[in-house]
Protein backbone atom coordinates (compact mmCIF):
# COMPACT_ATOMS: atom_id res chain seq x y z
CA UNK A 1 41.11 67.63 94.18
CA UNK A 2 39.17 68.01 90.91
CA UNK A 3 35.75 69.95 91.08
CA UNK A 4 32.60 68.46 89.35
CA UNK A 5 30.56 70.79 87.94
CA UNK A 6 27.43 70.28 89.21
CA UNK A 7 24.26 70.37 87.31
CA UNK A 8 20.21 71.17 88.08
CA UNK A 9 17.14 70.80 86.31
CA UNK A 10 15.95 75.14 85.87
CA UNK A 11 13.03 74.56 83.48
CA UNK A 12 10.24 74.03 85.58
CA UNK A 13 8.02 77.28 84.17
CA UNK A 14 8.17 75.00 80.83
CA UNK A 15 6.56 71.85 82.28
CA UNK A 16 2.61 73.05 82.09
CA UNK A 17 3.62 72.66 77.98
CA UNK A 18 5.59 69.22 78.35
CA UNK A 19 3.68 65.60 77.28
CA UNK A 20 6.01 63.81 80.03
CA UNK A 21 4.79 60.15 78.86
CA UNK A 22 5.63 60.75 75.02
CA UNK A 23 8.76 62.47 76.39
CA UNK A 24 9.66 59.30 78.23
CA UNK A 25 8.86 56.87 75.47
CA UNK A 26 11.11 58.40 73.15
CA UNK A 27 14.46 58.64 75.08
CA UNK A 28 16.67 55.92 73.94
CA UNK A 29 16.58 52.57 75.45
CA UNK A 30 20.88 52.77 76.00
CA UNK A 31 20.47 55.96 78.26
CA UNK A 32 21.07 54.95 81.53
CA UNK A 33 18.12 56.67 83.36
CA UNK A 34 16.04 54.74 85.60
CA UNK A 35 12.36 55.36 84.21
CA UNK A 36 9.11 54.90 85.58
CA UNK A 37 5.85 55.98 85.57
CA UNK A 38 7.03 58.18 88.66
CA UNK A 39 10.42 59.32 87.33
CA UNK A 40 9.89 63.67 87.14
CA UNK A 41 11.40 65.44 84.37
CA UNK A 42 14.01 66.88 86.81
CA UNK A 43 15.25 63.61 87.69
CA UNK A 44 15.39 62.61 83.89
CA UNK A 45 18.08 65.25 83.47
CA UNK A 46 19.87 65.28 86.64
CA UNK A 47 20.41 61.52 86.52
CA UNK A 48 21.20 61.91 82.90
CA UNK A 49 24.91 62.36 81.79
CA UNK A 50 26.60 64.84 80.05
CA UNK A 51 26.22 63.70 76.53
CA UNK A 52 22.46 62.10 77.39
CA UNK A 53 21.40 65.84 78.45
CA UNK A 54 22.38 66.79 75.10
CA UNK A 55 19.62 64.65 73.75
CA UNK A 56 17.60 65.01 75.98
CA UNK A 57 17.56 68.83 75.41
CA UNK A 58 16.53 68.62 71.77
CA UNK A 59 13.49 65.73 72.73
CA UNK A 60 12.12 68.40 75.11
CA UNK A 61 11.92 71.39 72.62
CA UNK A 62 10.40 69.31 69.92
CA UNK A 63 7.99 67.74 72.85
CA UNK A 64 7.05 71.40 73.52
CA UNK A 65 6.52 72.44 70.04
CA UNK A 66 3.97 69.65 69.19
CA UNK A 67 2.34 69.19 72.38
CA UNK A 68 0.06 71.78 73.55
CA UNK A 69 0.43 74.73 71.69
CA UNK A 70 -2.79 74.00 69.96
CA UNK A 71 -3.51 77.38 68.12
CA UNK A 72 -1.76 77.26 65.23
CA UNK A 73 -1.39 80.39 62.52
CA UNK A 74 0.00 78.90 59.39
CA UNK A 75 1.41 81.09 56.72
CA UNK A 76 2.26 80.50 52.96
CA UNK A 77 6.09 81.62 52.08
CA UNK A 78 6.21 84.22 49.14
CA UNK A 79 9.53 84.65 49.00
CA UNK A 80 12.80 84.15 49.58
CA UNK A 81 11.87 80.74 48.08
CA UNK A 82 15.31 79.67 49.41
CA UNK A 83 17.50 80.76 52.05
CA UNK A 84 21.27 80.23 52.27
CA UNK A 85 22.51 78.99 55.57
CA UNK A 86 25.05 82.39 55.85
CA UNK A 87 22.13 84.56 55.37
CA UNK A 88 19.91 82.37 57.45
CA UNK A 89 22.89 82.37 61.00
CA UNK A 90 23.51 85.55 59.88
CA UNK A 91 20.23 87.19 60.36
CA UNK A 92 19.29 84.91 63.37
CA UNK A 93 22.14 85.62 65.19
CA UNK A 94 20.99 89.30 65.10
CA UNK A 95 17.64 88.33 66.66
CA UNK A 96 18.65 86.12 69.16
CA UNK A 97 20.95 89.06 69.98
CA UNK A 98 18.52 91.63 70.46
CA UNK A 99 15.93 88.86 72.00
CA UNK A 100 18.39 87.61 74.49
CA UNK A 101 20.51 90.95 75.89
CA UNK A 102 19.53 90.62 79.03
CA UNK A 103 21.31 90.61 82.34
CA UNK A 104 19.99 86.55 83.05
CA UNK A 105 21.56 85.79 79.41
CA UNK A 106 25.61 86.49 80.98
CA UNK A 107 27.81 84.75 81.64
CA UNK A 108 27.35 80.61 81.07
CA UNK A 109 24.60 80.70 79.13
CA UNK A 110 26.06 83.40 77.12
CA UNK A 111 28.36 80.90 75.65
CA UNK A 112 25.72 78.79 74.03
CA UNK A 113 23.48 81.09 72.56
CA UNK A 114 24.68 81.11 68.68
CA UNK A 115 22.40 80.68 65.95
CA UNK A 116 25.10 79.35 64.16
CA UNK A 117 24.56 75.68 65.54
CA UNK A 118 21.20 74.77 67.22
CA UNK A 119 21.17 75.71 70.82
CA UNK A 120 18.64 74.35 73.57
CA UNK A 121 18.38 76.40 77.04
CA UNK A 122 14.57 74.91 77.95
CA UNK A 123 15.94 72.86 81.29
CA UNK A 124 18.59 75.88 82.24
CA UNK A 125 15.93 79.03 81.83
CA UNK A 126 13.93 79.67 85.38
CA UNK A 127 13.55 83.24 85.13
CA UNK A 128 10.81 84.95 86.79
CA UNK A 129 11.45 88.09 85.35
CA UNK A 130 7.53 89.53 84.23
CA UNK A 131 8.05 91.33 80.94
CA UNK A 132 11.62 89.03 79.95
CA UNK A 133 11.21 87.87 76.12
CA UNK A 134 13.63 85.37 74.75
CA UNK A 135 14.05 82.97 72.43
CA UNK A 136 14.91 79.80 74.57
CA UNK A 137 15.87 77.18 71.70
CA UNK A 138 16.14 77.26 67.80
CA UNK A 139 17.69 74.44 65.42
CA UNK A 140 17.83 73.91 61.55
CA UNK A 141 18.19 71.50 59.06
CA UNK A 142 20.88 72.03 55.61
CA UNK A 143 20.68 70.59 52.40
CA UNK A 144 22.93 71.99 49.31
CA UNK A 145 24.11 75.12 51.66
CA UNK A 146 20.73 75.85 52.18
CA UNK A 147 18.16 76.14 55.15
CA UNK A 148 15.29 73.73 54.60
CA UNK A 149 14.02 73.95 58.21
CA UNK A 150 14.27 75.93 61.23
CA UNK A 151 12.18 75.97 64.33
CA UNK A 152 12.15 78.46 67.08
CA UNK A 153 10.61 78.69 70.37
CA UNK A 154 9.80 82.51 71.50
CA UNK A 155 8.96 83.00 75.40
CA UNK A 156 7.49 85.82 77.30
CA UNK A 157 7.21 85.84 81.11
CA UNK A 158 3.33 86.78 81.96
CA UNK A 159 1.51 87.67 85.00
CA UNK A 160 -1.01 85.06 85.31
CA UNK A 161 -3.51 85.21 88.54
CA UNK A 162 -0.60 87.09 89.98
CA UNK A 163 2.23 84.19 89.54
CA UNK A 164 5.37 84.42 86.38
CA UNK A 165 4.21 82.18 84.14
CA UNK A 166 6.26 81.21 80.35
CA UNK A 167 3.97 82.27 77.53
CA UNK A 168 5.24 80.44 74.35
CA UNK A 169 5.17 80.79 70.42
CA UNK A 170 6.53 77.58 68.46
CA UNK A 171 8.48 78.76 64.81
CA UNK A 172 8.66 76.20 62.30
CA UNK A 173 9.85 77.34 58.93
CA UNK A 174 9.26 74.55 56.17
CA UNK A 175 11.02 76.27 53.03
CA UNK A 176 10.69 72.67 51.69
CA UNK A 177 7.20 72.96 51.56
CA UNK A 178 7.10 76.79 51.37
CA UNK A 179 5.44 77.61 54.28
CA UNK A 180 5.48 78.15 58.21
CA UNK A 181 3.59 77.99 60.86
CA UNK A 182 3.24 80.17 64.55
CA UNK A 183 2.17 78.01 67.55
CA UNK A 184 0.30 79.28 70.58
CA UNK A 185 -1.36 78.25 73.77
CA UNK A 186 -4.97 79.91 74.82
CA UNK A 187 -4.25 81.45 78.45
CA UNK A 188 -6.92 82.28 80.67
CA UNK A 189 -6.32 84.40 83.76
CA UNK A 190 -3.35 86.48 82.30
CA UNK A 191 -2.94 89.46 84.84
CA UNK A 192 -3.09 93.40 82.80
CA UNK A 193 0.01 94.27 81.91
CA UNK A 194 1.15 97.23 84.22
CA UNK A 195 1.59 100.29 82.06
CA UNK A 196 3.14 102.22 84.51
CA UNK A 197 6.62 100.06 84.31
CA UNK A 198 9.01 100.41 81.82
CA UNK A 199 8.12 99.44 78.22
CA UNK A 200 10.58 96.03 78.33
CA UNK A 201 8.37 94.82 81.21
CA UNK A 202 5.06 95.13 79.20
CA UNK A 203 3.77 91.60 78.04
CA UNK A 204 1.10 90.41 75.17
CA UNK A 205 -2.36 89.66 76.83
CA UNK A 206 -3.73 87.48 73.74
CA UNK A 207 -2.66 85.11 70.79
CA UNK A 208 -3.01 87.13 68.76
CA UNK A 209 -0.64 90.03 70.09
CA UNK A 210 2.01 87.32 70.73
CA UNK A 211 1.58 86.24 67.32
CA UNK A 212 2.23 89.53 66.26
CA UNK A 213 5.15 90.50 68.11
CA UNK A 214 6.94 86.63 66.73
CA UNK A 215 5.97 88.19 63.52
CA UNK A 216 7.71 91.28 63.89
CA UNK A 217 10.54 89.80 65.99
CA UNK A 218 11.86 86.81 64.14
CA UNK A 219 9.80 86.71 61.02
CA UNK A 220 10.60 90.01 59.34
CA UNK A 221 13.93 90.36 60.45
CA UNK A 222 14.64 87.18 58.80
CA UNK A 223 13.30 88.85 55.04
CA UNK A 224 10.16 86.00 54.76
CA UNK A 225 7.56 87.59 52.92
CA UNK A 226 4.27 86.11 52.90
CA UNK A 227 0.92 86.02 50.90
CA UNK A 228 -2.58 85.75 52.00
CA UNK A 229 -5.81 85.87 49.83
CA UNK A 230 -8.97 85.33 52.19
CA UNK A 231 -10.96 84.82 49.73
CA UNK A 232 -9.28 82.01 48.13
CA UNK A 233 -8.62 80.41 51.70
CA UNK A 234 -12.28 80.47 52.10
CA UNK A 235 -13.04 78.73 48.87
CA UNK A 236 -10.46 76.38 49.26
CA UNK A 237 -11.87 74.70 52.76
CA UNK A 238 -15.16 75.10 50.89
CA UNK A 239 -13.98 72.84 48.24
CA UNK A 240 -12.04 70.58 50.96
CA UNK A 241 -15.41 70.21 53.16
CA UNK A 242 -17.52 69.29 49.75
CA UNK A 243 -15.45 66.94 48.82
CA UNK A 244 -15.95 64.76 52.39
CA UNK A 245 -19.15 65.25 51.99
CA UNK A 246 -19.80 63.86 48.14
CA UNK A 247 -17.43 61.05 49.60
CA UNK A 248 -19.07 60.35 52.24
CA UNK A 249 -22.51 60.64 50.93
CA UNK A 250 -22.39 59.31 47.37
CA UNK A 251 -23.88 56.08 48.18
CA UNK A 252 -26.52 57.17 50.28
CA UNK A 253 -27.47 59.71 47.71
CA UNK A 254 -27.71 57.61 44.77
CA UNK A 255 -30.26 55.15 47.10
CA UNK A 256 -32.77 57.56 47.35
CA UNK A 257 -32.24 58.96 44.23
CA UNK A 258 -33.04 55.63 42.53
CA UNK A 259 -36.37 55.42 45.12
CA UNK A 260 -37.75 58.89 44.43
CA UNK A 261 -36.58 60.35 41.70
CA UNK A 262 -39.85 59.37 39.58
CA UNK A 263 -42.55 60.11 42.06
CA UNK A 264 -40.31 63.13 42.77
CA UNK A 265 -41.09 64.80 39.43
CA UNK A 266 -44.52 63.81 38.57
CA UNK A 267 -45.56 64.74 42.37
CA UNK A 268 -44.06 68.06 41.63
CA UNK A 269 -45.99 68.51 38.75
CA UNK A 270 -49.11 67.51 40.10
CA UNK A 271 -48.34 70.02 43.07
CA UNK A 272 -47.09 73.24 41.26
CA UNK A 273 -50.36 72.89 38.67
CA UNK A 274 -52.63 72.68 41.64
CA UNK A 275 -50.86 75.55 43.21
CA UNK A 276 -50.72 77.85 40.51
CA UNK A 277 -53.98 76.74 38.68
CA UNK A 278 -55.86 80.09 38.94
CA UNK A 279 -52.62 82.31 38.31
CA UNK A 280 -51.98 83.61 34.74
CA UNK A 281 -48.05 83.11 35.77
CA UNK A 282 -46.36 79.97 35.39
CA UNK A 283 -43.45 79.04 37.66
CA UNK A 284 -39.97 78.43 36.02
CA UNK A 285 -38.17 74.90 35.27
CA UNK A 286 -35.77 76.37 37.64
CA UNK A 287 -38.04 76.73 40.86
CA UNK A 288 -39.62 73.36 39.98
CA UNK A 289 -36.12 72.30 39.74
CA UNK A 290 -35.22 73.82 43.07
CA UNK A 291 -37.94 72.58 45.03
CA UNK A 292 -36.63 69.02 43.94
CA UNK A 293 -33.17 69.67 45.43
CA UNK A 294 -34.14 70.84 48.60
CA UNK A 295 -36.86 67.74 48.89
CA UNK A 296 -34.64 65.61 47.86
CA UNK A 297 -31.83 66.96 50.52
CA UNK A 298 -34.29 66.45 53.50
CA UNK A 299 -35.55 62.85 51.96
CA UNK A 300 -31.86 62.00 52.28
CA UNK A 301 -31.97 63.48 55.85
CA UNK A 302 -34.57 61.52 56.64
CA UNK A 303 -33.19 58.68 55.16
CA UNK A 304 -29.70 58.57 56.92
CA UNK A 305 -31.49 59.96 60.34
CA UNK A 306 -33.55 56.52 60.20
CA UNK A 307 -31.56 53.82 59.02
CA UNK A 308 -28.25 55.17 59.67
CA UNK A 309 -26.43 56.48 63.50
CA UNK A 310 -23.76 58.56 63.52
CA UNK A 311 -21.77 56.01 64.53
CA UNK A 312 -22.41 53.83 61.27
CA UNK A 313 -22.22 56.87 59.37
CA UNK A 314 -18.46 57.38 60.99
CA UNK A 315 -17.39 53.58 60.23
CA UNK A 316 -18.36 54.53 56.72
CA UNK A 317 -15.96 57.58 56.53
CA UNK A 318 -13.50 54.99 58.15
CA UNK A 319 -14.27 52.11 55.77
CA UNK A 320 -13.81 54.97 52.90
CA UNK A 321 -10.70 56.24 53.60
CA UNK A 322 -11.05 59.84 54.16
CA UNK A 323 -9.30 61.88 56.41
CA UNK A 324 -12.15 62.79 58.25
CA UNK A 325 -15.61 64.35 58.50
CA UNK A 326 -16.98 67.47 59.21
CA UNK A 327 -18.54 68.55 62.25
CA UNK A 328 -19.11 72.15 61.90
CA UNK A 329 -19.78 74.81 59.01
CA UNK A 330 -20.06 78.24 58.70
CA UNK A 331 -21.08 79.68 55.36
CA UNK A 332 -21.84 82.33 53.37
CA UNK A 333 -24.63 82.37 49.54
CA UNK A 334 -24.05 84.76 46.47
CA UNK A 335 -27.18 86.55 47.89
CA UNK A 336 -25.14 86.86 51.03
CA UNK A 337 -27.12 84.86 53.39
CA UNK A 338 -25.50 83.40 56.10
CA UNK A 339 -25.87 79.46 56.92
CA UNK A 340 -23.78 77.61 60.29
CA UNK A 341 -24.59 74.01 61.74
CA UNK A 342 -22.76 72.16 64.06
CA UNK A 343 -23.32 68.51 65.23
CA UNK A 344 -22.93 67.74 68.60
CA UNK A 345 -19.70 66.56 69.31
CA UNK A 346 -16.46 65.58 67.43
CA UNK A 347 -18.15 61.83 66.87
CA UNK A 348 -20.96 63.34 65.63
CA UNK A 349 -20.78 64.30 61.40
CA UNK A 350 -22.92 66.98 61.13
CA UNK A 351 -24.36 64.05 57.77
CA UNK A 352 -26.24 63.04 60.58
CA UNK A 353 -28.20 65.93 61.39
CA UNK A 354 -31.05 67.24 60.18
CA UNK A 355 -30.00 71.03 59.77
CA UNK A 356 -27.32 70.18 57.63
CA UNK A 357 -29.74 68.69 55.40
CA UNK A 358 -32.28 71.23 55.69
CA UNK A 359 -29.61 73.55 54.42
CA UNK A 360 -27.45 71.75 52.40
CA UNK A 361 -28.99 73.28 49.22
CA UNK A 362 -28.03 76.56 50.16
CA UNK A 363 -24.54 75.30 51.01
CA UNK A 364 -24.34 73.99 47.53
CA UNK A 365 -24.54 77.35 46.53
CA UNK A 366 -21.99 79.01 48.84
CA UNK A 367 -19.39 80.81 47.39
CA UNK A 368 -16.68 80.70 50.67
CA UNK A 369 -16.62 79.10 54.46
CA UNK A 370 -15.48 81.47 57.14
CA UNK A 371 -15.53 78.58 59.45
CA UNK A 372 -15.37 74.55 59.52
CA UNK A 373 -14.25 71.89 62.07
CA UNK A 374 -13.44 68.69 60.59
CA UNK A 375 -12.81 65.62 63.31
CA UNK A 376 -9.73 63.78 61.73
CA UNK A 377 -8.93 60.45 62.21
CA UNK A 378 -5.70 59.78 64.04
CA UNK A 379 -5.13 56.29 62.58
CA UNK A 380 -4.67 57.93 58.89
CA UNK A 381 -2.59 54.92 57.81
CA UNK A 382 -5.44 53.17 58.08
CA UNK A 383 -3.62 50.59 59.61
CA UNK A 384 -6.52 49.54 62.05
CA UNK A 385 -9.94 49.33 60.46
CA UNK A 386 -11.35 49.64 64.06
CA UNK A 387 -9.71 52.34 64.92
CA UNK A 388 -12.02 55.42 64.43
CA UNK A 389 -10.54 57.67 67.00
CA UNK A 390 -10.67 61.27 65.93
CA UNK A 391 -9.22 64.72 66.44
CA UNK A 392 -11.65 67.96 66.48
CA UNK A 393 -10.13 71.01 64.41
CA UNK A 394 -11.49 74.30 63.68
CA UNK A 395 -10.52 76.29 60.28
CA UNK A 396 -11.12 80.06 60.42
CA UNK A 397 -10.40 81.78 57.40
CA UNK A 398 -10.09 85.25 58.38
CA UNK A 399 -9.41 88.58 57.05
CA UNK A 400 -5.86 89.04 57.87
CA UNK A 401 -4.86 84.86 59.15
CA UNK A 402 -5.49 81.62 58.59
CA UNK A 403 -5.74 79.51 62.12
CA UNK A 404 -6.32 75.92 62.58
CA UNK A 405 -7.08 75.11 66.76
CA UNK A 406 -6.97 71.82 67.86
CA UNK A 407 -9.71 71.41 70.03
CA UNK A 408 -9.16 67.75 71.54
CA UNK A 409 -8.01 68.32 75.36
CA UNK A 410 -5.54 65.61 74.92
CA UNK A 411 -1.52 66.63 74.22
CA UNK A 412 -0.62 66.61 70.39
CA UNK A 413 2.33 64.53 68.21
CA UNK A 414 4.09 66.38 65.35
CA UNK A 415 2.74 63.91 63.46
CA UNK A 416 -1.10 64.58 63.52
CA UNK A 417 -0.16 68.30 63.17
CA UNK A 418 1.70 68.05 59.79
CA UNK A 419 -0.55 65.29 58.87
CA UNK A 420 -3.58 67.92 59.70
CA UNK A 421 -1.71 70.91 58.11
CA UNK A 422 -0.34 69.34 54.83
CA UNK A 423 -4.03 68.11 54.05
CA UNK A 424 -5.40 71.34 54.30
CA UNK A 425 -1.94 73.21 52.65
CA UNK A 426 -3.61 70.69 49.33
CA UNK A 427 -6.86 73.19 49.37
CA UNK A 428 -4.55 76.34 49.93
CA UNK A 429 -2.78 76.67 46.21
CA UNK A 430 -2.56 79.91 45.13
């Protein structure tokens, strides 16, 4: 009598990361799985056949990648500008090696881990091993003997409130587009590492150390070399958030323009000569000139805070065509004062407050943002006109990264992410 091998569903430590209805909608209508709105992930694959799995493997590390690992480091490739696909197995199959040498990585799953063809071990991994790093999937794509993608997902079993739970980094390497990007979750409640075990059983306590140890453990190995200028990061979101707000303000400016600008300057001239008419000093063109600016800039705000809501105000971003609007700023002068204002929520431009108004002069002359949140609009086809459903970033510029967080509770899509980061990869040439 012939044994069947039997098979179980082992990844239940990834399912806090899965989006089970997009997983659902996108396994093929010929699988013969019975589906429902009740159907759990483990009886997806234990229902599934042999070859199905094998699908089914590769929908739930891409569902993992672009779901809800929301904080998302993204990195410009210096060099190599191309990779070959030897050098490329070559070098991963050292990592993976040194990732994966532990005891739980014998014996049947031994015989699938090869970075020479994509591998998928998400639905066969239920360690709860505290301190156990591995890299539990990786794929790539080849053109012309070359690598022009590769994604990896890096796990590290945590304490958290006492219970294992899978800490994960998403890889993707775009060497079309010469960059990649490191994706993270935010963890709250992650138990302190005990120092008195054994190095191996140590585990990262923030983003920013797991991001660090992926960088170290699969970036470097693989020879990537990367450049960062802060500064030009900075100037480049400053020139990204202008440029939504000229768009989305042009018309509104030119209005008030047409209804003041007269009465504008011959008010200011009939003020500053009152002012100043017992001082032997005169005031400059340019303070006059300043002083029209910054009355002009809270005319407009009262202006759009009167006849305009911020929902009209988003229908008009909508009816324009841009990606978005912003929502938040942080910024800094050349006389290095420091300006921030922040609407209330993502439907909320910050156009339609008065702060931003109040300062917009001095954000005219800001040399860099540190910070801005942009709310982008997830119909960027612009395929439904009513559609003006949005999704909150926030861009921080920082000294040694450049992060992009999603802040939107809902699960992501690959495609709002790449739409998101190729937008902003536009203001990020250098």
């Amino acid at each position: 009598m012939e044994i069947q091998d039997v098979y179980l569903f082992n990844g239940n430590h990834f399912l806090p990361y899965v989006n089970v209805p997009t997983f659902k909608k996108k396994i093929p209508t010929n699988f013969m799985i019975p589906l429902d709105e009740h159907t759990s992930m483990r009886e997806i694959f234990e229902n599934a056949s042999k070859d199905e799995r094998r699908s089914l493997r590769k929908l739930l590390f891409e569902n993992i990648l672009y779901s809800d690992l929301k904080h998302i480091y993204l990195y410009k490739i210096n060099s190599p500008m191309t990779i070959s696909n030897v050098n490329f197995k070559k070098s991963m199959n050292n990592i993976v090696k040194d990732m994966n040498n532990n005891q739980y990585f014998n014996g049947e799953l031994a015989s699938v881990i090869s970075a020479d063809k994509p591998f998928y071990l998400l639905d066969r991994i239920g360690s709860n091993s505290i301190g156990l790093k591995f890299i539990a999937g990786m794929d790539f794509e080849e053109e012309d003997n070359k690598i022009v993608k590769a994604r990896v997902i890096f796990v590290e079993v945590v304490s958290r409130k006492e219970v294992p739970y899978y800490n994960i980094v998403g890889v993707e390497f775009n060497f079309k587009e010469k960059f990649f990007m490191l994706m993270s979750k935010w963890l709250s409640g992650v138990d302190k590492s005990n120092l008195d075990v054994e190095d191996s059983m140590h585990y990262d306590h923030s983003i920013s150390s797991s991001i660090k140890r992926v960088l170290d453990k699969i970036v470097t190995p693989l020879g990537i070399k990367t450049s960062h200028d802060v500064e030009k990061d900075r100037k480049g979101i400053f020139e990204l958030c202008q440029s939504l707000d000229n768009e989305l303000l042009s018309e509104f400016r030119d209005i008030v323009s047409q209804k003041i600008d007269d009465q504008l300057k011959t008010s200011t001239e009939v003020l500053f000569e009152s002012l100043f008419e017992d001082s032997e000093k005169k005031v400059s063109v340019f303070e006059k000139e300043n002083y029209i600016k910054r009355s002009k800039a809270l005319m407009l705000s009262s202006y759009i805070t009167t006849t305009q809501s911020a929902a009209k105000i988003v229908a008009k971003a909508k009816e324009l065509k841009l990606v978005g609007y912003t929502t938040r700023i942080t910024f800094q002068t050349s006389k290095m004062s420091r300006g921030s204002t922040e609407s209330a929520s993502a439907r909320k431009p910050i156009a339609a407050s008065d702060l931003f108004h109040s300062l917009y002069i001095n954000f005219q002359q800001a040399l860099r943002l540190q910070l801005f949140s942009i709310a982008w609009f997830t119909d960027y086809n612009f395929k439904a006109p009513k559609d003006r459903d949005v999704i909150q970033t926030t861009i921080y510029a920082q000294a040694n990264s450049f992060k992009i967080v999603f802040r939107a509770r809902r699960l992501l899509e690959e495609d709002i992410i790449y739409h998101v980061v190729r937008n902003i990869n536009e203001y990020r040439q250098y």
